[in-house]
N, C-alpha and C. Protein backbone atom coordinates (compact mmCIF):
# COMPACT_ATOMS: atom_id res chain seq x y z
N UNK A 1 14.68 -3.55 -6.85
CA UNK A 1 13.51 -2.77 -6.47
C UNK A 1 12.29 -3.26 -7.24
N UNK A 2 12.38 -3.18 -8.43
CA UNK A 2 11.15 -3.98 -9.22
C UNK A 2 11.00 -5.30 -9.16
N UNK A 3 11.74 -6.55 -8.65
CA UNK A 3 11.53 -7.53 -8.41
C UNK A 3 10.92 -7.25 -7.17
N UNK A 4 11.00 -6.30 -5.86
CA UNK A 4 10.32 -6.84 -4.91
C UNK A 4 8.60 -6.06 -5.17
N UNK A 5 9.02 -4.94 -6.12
CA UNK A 5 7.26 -4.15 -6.22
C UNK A 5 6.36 -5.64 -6.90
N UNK A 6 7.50 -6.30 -7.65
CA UNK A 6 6.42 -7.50 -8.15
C UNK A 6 5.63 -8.34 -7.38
N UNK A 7 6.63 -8.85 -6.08
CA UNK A 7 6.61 -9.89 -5.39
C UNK A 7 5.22 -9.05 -4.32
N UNK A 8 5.22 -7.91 -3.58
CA UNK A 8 3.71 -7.20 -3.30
C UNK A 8 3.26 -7.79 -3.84
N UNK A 9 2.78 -7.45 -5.36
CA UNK A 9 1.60 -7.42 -6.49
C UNK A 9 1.48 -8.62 -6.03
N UNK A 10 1.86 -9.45 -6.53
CA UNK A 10 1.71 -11.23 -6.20
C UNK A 10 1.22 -10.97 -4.68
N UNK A 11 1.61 -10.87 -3.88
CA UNK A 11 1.05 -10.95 -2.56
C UNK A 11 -0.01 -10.49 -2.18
N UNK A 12 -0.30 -9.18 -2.84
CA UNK A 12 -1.97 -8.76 -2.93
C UNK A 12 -2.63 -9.81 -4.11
N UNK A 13 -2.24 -10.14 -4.55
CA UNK A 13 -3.51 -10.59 -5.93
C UNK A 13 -3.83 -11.94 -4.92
N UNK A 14 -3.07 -12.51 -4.23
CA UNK A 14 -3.58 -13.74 -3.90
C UNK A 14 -4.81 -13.35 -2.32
N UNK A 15 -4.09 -12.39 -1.75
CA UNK A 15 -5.23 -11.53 -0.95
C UNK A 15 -6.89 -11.33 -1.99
N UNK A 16 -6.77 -11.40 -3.14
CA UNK A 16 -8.06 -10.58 -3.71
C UNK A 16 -9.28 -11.68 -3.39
N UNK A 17 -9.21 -12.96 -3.32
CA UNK A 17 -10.15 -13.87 -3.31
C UNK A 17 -10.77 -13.66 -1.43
N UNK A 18 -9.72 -13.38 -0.71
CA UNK A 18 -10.27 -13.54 0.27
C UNK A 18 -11.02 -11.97 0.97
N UNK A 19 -11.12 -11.19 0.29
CA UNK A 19 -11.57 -9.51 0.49
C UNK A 19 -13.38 -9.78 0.27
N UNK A 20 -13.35 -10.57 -0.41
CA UNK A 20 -15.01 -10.77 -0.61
C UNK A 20 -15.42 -10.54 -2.63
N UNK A 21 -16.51 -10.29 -1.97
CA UNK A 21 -17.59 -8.96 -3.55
C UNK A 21 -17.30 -8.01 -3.38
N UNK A 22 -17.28 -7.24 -2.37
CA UNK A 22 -16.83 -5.60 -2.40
C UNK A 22 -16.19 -5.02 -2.81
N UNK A 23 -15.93 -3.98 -3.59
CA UNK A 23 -14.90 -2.91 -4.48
C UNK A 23 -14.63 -2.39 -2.83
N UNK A 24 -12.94 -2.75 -2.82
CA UNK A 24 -12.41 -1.96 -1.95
C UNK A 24 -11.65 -0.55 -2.86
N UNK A 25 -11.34 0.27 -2.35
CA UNK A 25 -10.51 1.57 -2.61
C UNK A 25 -9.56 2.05 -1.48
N UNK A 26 -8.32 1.55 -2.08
CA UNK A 26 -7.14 1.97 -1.29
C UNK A 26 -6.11 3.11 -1.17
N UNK A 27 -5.98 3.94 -0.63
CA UNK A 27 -4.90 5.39 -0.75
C UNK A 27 -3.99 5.18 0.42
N UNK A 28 -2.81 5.07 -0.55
CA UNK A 28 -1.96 5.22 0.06
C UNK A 28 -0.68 5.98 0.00
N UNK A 29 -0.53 7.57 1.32
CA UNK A 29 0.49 7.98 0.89
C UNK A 29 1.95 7.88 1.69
N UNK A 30 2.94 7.92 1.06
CA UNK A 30 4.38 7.81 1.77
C UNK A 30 5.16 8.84 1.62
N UNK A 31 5.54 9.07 2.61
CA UNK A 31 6.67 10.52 2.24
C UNK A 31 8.21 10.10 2.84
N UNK A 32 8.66 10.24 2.69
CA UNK A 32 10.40 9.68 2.97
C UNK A 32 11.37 11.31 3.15
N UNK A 33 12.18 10.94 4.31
CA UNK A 33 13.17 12.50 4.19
C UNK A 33 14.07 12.30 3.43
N UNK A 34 14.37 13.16 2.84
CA UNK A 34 16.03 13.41 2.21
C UNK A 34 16.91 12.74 3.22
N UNK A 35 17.84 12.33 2.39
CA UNK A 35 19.13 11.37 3.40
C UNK A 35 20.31 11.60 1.94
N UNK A 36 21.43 11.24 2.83
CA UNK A 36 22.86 11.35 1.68
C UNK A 36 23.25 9.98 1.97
N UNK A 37 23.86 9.40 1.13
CA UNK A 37 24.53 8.09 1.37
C UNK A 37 25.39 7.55 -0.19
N UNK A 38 26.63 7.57 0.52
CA UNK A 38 27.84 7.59 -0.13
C UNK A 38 28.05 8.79 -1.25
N UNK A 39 27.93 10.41 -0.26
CA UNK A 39 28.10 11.19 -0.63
C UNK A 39 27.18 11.77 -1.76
N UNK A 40 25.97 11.23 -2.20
CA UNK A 40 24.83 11.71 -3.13
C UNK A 40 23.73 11.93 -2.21
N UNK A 41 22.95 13.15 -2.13
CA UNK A 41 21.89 13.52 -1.50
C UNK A 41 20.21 13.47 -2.40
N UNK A 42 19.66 12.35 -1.53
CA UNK A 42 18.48 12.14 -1.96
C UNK A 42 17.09 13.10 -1.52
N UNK A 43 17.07 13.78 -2.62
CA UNK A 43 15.66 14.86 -1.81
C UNK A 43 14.36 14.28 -1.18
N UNK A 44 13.66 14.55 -0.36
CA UNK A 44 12.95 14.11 0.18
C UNK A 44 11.51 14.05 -1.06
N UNK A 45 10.35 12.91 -0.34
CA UNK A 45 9.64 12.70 -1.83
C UNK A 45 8.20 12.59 -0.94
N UNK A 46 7.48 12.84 -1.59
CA UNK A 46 5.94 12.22 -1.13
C UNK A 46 5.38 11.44 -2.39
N UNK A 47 4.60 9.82 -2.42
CA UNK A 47 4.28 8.93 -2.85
C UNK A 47 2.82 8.89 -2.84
N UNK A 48 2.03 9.18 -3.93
CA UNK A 48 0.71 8.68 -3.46
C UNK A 48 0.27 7.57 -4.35
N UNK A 49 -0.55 6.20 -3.85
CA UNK A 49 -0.54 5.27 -4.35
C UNK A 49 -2.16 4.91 -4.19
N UNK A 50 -2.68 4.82 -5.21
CA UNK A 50 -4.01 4.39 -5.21
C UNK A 50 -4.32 2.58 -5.72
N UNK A 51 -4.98 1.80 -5.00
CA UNK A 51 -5.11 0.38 -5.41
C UNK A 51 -6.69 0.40 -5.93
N UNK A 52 -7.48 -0.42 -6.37
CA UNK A 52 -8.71 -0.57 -6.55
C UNK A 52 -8.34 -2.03 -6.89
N UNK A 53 -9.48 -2.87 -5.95
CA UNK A 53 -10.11 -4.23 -5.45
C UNK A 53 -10.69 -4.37 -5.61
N UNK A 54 -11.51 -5.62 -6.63
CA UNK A 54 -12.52 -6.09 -6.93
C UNK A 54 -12.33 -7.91 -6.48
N UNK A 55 -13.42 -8.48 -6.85
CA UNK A 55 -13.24 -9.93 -6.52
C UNK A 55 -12.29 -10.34 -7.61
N UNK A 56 -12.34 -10.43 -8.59
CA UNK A 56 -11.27 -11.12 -9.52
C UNK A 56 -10.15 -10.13 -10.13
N UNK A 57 -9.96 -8.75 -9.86
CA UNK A 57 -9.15 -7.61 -10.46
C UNK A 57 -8.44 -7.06 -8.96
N UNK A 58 -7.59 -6.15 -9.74
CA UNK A 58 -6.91 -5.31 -8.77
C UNK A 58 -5.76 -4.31 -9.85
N UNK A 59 -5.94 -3.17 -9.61
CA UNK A 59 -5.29 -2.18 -10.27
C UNK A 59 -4.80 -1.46 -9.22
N UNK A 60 -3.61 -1.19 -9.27
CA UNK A 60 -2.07 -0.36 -8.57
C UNK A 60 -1.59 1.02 -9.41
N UNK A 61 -1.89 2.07 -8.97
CA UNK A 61 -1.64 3.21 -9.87
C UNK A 61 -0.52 3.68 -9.00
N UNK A 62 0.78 3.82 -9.13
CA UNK A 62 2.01 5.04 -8.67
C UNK A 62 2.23 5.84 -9.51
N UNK A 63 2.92 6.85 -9.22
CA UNK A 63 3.58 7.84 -10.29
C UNK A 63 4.00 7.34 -11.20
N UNK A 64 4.89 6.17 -11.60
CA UNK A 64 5.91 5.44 -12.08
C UNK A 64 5.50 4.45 -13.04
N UNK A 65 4.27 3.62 -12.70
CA UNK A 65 3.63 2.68 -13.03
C UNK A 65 2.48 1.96 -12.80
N UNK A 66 1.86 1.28 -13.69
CA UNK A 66 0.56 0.68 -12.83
C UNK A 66 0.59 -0.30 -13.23
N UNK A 67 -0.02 -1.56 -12.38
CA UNK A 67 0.15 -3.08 -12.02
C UNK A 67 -1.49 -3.62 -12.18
N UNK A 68 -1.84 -3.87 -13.20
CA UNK A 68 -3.52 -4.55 -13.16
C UNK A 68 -3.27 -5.86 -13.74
N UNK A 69 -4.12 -6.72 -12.14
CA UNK A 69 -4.01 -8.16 -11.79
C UNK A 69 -5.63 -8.71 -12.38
N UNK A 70 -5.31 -9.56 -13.47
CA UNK A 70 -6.80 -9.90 -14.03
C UNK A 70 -7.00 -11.36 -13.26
N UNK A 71 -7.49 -11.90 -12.25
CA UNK A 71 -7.66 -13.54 -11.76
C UNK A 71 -8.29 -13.72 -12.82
N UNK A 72 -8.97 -13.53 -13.80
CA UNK A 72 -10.01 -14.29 -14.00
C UNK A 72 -9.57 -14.60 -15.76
N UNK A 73 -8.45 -13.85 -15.78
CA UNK A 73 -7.30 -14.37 -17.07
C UNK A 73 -6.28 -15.02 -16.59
N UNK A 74 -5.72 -15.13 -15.56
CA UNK A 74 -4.61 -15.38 -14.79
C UNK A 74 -3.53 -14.70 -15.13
N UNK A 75 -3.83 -13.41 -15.45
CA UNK A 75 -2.39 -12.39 -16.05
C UNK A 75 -2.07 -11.44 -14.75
N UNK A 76 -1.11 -10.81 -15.39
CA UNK A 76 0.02 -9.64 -14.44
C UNK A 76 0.11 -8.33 -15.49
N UNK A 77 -0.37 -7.54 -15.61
CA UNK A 77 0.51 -6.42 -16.34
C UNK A 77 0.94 -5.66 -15.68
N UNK A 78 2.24 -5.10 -16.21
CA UNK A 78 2.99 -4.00 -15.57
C UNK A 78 2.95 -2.93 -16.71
N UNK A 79 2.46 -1.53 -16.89
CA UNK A 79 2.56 -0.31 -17.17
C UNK A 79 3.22 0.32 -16.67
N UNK A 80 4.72 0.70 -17.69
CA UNK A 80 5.76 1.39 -16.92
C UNK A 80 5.48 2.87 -17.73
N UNK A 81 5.65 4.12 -17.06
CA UNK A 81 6.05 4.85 -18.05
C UNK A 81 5.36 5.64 -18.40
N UNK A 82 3.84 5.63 -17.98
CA UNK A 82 2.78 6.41 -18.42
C UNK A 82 2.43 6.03 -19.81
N UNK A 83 2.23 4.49 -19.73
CA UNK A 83 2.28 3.64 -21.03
C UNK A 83 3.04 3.55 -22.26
N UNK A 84 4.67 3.59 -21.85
CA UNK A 84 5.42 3.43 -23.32
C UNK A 84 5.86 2.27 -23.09
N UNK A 85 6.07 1.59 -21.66
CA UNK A 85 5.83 0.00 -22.27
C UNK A 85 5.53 -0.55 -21.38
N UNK A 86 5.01 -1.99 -21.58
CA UNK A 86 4.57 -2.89 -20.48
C UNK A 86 4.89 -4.42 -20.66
N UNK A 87 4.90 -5.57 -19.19
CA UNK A 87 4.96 -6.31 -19.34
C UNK A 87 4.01 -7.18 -18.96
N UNK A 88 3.81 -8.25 -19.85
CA UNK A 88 2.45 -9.47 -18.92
C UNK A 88 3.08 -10.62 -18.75
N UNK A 89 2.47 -10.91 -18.02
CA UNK A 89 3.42 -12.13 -16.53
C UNK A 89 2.14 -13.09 -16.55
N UNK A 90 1.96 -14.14 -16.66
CA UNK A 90 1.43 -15.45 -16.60
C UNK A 90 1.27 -15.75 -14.92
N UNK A 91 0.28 -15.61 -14.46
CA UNK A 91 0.07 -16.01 -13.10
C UNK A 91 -0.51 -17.55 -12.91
N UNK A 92 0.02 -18.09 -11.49
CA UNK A 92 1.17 -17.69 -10.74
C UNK A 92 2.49 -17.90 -11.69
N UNK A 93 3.68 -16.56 -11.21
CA UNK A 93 4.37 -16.24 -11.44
C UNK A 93 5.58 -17.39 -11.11
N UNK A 94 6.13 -17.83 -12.49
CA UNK A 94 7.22 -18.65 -12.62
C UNK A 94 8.29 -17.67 -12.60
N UNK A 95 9.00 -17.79 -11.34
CA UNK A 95 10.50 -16.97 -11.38
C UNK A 95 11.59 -16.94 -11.82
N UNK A 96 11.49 -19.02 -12.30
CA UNK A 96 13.17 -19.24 -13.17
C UNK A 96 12.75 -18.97 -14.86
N UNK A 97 11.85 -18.45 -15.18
CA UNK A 97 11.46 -18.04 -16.71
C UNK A 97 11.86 -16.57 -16.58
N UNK A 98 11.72 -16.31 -15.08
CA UNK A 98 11.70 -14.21 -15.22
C UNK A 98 13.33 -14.04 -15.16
N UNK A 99 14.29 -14.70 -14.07
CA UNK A 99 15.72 -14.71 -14.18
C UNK A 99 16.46 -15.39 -14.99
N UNK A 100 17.36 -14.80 -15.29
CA UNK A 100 18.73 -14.96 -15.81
C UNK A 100 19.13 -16.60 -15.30
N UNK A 101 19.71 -17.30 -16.40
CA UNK A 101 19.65 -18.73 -15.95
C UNK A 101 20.53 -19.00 -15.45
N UNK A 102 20.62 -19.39 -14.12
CA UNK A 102 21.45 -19.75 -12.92
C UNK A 102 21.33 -19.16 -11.72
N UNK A 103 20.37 -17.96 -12.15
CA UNK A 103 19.56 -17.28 -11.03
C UNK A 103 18.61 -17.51 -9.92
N UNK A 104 17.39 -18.72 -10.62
CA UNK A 104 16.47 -18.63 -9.79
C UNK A 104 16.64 -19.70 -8.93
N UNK A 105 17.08 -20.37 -8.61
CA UNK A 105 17.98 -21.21 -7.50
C UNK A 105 18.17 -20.85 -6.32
N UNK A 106 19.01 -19.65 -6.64
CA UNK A 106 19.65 -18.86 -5.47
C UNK A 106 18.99 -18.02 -5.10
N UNK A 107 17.64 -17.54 -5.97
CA UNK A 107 17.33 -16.34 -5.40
C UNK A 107 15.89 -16.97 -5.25
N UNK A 108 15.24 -18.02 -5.32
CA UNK A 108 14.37 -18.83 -4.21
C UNK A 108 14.82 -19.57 -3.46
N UNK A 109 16.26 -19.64 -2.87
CA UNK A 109 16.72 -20.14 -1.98
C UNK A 109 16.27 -19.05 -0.90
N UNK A 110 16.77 -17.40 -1.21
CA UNK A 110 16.86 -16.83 -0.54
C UNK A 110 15.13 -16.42 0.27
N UNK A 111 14.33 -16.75 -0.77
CA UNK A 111 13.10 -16.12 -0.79
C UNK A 111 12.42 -17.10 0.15
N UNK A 112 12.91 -18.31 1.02
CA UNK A 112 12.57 -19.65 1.46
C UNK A 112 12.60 -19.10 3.36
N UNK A 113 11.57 -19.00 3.61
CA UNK A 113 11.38 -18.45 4.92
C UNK A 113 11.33 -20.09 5.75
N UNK A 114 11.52 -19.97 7.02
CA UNK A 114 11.28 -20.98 8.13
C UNK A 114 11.45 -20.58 9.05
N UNK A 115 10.57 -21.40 10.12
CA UNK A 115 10.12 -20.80 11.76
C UNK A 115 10.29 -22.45 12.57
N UNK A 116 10.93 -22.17 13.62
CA UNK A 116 10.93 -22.86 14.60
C UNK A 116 10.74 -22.35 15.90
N UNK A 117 10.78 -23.97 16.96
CA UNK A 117 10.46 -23.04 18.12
C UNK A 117 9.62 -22.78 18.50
N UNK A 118 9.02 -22.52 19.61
CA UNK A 118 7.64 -22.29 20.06
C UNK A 118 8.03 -21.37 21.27
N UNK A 119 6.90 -20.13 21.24
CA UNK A 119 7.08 -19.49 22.54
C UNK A 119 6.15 -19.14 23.62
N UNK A 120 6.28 -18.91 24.71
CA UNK A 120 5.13 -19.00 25.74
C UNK A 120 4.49 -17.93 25.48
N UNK A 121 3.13 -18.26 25.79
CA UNK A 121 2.16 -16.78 25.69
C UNK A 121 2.33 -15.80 27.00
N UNK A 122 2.39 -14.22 26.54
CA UNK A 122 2.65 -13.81 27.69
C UNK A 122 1.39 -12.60 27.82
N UNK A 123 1.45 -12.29 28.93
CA UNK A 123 0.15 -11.65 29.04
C UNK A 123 1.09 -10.39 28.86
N UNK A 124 0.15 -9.47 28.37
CA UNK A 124 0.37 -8.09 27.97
C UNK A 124 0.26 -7.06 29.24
N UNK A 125 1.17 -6.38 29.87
CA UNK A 125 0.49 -4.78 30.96
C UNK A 125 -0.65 -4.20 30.47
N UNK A 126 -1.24 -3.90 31.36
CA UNK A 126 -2.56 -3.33 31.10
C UNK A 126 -1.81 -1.87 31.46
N UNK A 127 -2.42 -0.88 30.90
CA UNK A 127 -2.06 0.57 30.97
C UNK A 127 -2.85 1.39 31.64
């Protein structure tokens, strides 16, 4: 779960150059139902997530943690905890320094997308 909240962060920070000068302000909320699975029942939750966008920054506030992306240091921090601890990550993010050694192989194997194929354009129904 925290390897993929990272892999976002990384995916927005490289978004930040192309947003412009403008301070964007982002809210975002999620609510999820309760579900059981393998007999433990998960209560249902509401998520509210605030981002703030600048040209070289970007700060991620959740309940849980906050993620402020400095471009213009080339850092990552992660604030877990309501600040009892955090980590800083060297951007861009080297993955076989973050895994366990014999890890990052396999798990940028997995992370290795490809597209083939080509398909005809089709016109859409009009409604």
């Amino acid at each position: 779960m925290r390897f993929r909240r990272v892999l976002t962060w990384m995916i927005l920070a490289a978004a930040i150059p192309a947003m412009g000068m403008a301070d964007v302000k982002i809210v975002t909320k999620q609510h999820v139902d309760a579900f059981t699975i393998m007999g433990h029942t998960m209560p249902a939750r509401d998520v509210t997530t605030t981002t703030w966008i600048t040209k070289d920054k970007m700060r991620v506030e959740s309940p849980k943690d906050v993620v402020i992306v400095r471009l213009d240091k080339k850092k990552m921090y992660i604030v877990e905890g309501g600040g009892a601890a955090y980590s800083e990550l060297d951007l861009p993010i080297d993955f076989a320094k973050l895994l366990p050694a014999g890890m990052a192989g396999p798990m940028l194997a997995m992370m290795k997308m490809t597209a083939s194929g080509a398909t005809k354009p089709r016109k859409l129904a009009s409604g």
